[in-house]
Protein backbone atom coordinates (compact mmCIF):
# COMPACT_ATOMS: atom_id res chain seq x y z
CA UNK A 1 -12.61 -5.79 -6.00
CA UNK A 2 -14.15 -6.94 -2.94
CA UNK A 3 -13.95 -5.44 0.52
CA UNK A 4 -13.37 -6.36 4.33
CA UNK A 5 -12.92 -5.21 7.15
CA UNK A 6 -10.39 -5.75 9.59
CA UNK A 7 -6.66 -5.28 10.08
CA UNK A 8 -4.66 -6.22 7.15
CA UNK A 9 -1.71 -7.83 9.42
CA UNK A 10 -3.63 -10.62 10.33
CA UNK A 11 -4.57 -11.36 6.09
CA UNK A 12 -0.53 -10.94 6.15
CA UNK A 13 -0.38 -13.37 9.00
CA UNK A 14 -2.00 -16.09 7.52
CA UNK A 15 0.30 -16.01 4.58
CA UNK A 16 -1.19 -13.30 2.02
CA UNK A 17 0.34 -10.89 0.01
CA UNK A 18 -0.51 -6.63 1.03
CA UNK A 19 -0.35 -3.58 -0.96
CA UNK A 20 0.78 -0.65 1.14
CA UNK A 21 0.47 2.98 0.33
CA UNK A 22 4.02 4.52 0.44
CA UNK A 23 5.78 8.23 -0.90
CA UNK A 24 8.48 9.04 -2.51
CA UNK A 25 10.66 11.02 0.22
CA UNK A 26 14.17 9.44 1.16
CA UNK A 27 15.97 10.44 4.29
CA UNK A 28 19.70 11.38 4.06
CA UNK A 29 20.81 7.65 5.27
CA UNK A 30 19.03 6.50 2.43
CA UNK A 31 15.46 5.35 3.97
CA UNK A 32 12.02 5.70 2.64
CA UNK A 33 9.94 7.93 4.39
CA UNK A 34 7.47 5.43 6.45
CA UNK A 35 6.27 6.95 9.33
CA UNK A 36 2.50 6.95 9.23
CA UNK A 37 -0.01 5.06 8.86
CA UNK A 38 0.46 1.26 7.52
CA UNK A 39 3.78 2.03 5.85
CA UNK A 40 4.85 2.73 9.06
CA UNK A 41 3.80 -0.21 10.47
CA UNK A 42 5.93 -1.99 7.64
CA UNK A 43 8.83 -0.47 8.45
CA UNK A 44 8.46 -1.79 12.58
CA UNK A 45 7.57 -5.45 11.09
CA UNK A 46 10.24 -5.21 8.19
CA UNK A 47 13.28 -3.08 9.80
CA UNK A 48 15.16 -3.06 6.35
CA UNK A 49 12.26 -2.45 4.00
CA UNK A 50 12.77 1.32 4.79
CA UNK A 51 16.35 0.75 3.10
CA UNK A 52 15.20 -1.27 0.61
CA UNK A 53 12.45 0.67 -1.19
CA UNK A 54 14.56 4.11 -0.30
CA UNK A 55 17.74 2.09 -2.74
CA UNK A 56 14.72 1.30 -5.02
CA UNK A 57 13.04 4.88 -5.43
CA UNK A 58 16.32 6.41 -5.75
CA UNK A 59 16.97 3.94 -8.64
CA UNK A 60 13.64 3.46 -9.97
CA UNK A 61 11.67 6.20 -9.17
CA UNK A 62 8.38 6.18 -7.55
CA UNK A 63 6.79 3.17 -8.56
CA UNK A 64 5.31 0.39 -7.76
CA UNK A 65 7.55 -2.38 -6.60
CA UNK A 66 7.41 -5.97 -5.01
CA UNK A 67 9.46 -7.28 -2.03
CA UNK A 68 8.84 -11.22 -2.41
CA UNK A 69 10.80 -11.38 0.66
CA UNK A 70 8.11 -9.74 2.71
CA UNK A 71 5.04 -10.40 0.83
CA UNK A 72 4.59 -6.73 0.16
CA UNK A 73 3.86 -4.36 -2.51
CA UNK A 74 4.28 -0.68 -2.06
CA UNK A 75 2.18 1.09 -4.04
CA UNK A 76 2.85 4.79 -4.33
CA UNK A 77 0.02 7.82 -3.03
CA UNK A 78 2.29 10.52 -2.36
CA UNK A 79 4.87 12.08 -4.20
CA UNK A 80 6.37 13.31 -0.72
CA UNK A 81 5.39 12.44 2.75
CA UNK A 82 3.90 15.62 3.78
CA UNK A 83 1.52 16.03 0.77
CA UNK A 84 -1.85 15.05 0.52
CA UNK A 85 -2.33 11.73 -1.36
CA UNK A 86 -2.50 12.23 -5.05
CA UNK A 87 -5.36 10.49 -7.20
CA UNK A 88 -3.44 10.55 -10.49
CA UNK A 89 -0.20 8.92 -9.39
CA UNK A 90 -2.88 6.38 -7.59
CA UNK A 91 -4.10 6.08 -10.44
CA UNK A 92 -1.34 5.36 -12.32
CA UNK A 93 0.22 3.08 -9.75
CA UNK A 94 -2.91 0.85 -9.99
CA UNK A 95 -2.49 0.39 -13.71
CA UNK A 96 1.05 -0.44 -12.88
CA UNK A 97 0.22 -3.09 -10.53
CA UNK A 98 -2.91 -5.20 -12.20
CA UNK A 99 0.02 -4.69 -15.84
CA UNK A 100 2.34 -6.36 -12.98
CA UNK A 101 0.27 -9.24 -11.73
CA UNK A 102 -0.69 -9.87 -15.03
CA UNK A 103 2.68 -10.46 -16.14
CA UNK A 104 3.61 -12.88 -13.89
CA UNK A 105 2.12 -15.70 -11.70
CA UNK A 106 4.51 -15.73 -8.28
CA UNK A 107 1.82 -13.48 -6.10
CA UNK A 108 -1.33 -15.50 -5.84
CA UNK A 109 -4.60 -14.06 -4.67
CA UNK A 110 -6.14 -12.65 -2.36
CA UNK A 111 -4.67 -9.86 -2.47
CA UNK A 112 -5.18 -7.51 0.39
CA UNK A 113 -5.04 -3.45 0.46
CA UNK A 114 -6.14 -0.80 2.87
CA UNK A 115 -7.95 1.94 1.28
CA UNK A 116 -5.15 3.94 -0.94
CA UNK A 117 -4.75 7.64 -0.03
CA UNK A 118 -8.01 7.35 2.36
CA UNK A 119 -6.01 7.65 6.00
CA UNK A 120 -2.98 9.94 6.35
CA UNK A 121 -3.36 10.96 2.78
CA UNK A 122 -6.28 13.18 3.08
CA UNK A 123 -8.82 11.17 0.55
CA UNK A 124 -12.19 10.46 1.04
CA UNK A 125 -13.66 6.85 0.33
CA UNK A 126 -16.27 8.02 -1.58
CA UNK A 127 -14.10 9.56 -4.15
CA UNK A 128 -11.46 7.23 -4.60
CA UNK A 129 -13.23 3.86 -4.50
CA UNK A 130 -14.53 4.55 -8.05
CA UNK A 131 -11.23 4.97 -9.30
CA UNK A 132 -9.73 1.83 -8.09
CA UNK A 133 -13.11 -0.48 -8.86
CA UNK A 134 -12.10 0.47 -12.68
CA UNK A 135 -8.74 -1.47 -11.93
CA UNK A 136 -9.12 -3.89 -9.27
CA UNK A 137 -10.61 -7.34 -9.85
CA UNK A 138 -11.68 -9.85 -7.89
CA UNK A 139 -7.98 -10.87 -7.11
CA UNK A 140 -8.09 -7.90 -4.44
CA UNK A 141 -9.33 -7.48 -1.44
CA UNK A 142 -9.21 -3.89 -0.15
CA UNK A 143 -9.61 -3.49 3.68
CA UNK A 144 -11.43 -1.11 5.94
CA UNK A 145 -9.36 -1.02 9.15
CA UNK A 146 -11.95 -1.87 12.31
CA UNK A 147 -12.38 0.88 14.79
CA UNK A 148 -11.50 -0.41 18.57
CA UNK A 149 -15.07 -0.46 20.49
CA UNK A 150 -14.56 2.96 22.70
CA UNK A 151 -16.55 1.80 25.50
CA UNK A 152 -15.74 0.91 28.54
CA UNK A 153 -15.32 -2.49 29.48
């Protein structure tokens, strides 16, 4: 695992593949819950990815699951959106994903991945990066989202 900074739209800009952190709520019209953070940022880039992984989680569960379409992996923090992020099902999402990248060759690397659970999922850094180091190779890339300089220009 190695780590950046920056904004991960631009790594999805130049043509890689992102891992976004994603729940497992579905509205009534059949959406995924995406409205924080960089899932919700998704959803304004991708306006049916909302629909898709909403059909998916009510058919699959809540699980990892690749949209070659958008270069995008969700990868699941929260069991629902208003709950703090949950290190066992990250856990179990990241051995889900490196048994899913091993199994097939269509999503080269780099890889890139904001910090799972760490922003509207309550998480701190410090705790969590030693749980995804012991599954996250040197195919990923995980990035720390730049601050905006404050001062005054």
């Amino acid at each position: 695992m190695r780590e950046a900074a920056g904004n991960i739209w631009d790594f999805h800009a130049e043509g890689h593949w992102v891992v976004i952190t994603t729940n497992g709520s579905v509205r009534k019209d059949g959406a995924a819950v995406m409205g924080r953070g960089v899932a919700k940022e998704a959803a304004l880039k991708f306006p049916l990815l909302p629909y898709e992984l909403g059909n998916e989680i009510k058919h699959r569960g809540n699980k990892v699951i690749v949209f070659l379409q958008y270069k995008i992996i969700t990868l699941p923090v929260k069991h629902q959106w208003m709950e703090k992020a949950d290190m066992h099902l990250i856990e179990v999402g990241l051995g889900d994903l490196i048994e899913l990248l091993n199994a097939t060759s269509n999503i080269p690397s780099p890889i890139y991945m904001v910090r799972p659970g760490c922003g509207n999922g309550g998480l701190d850094w410090k705790d969590v990066k030693p749980i995804i180091a012991k599954y996250l190779d040197d195919r990923f890339v995980v990035v720390e989202r730049e601050v905006a300089d404050a001062r005054p220009s």
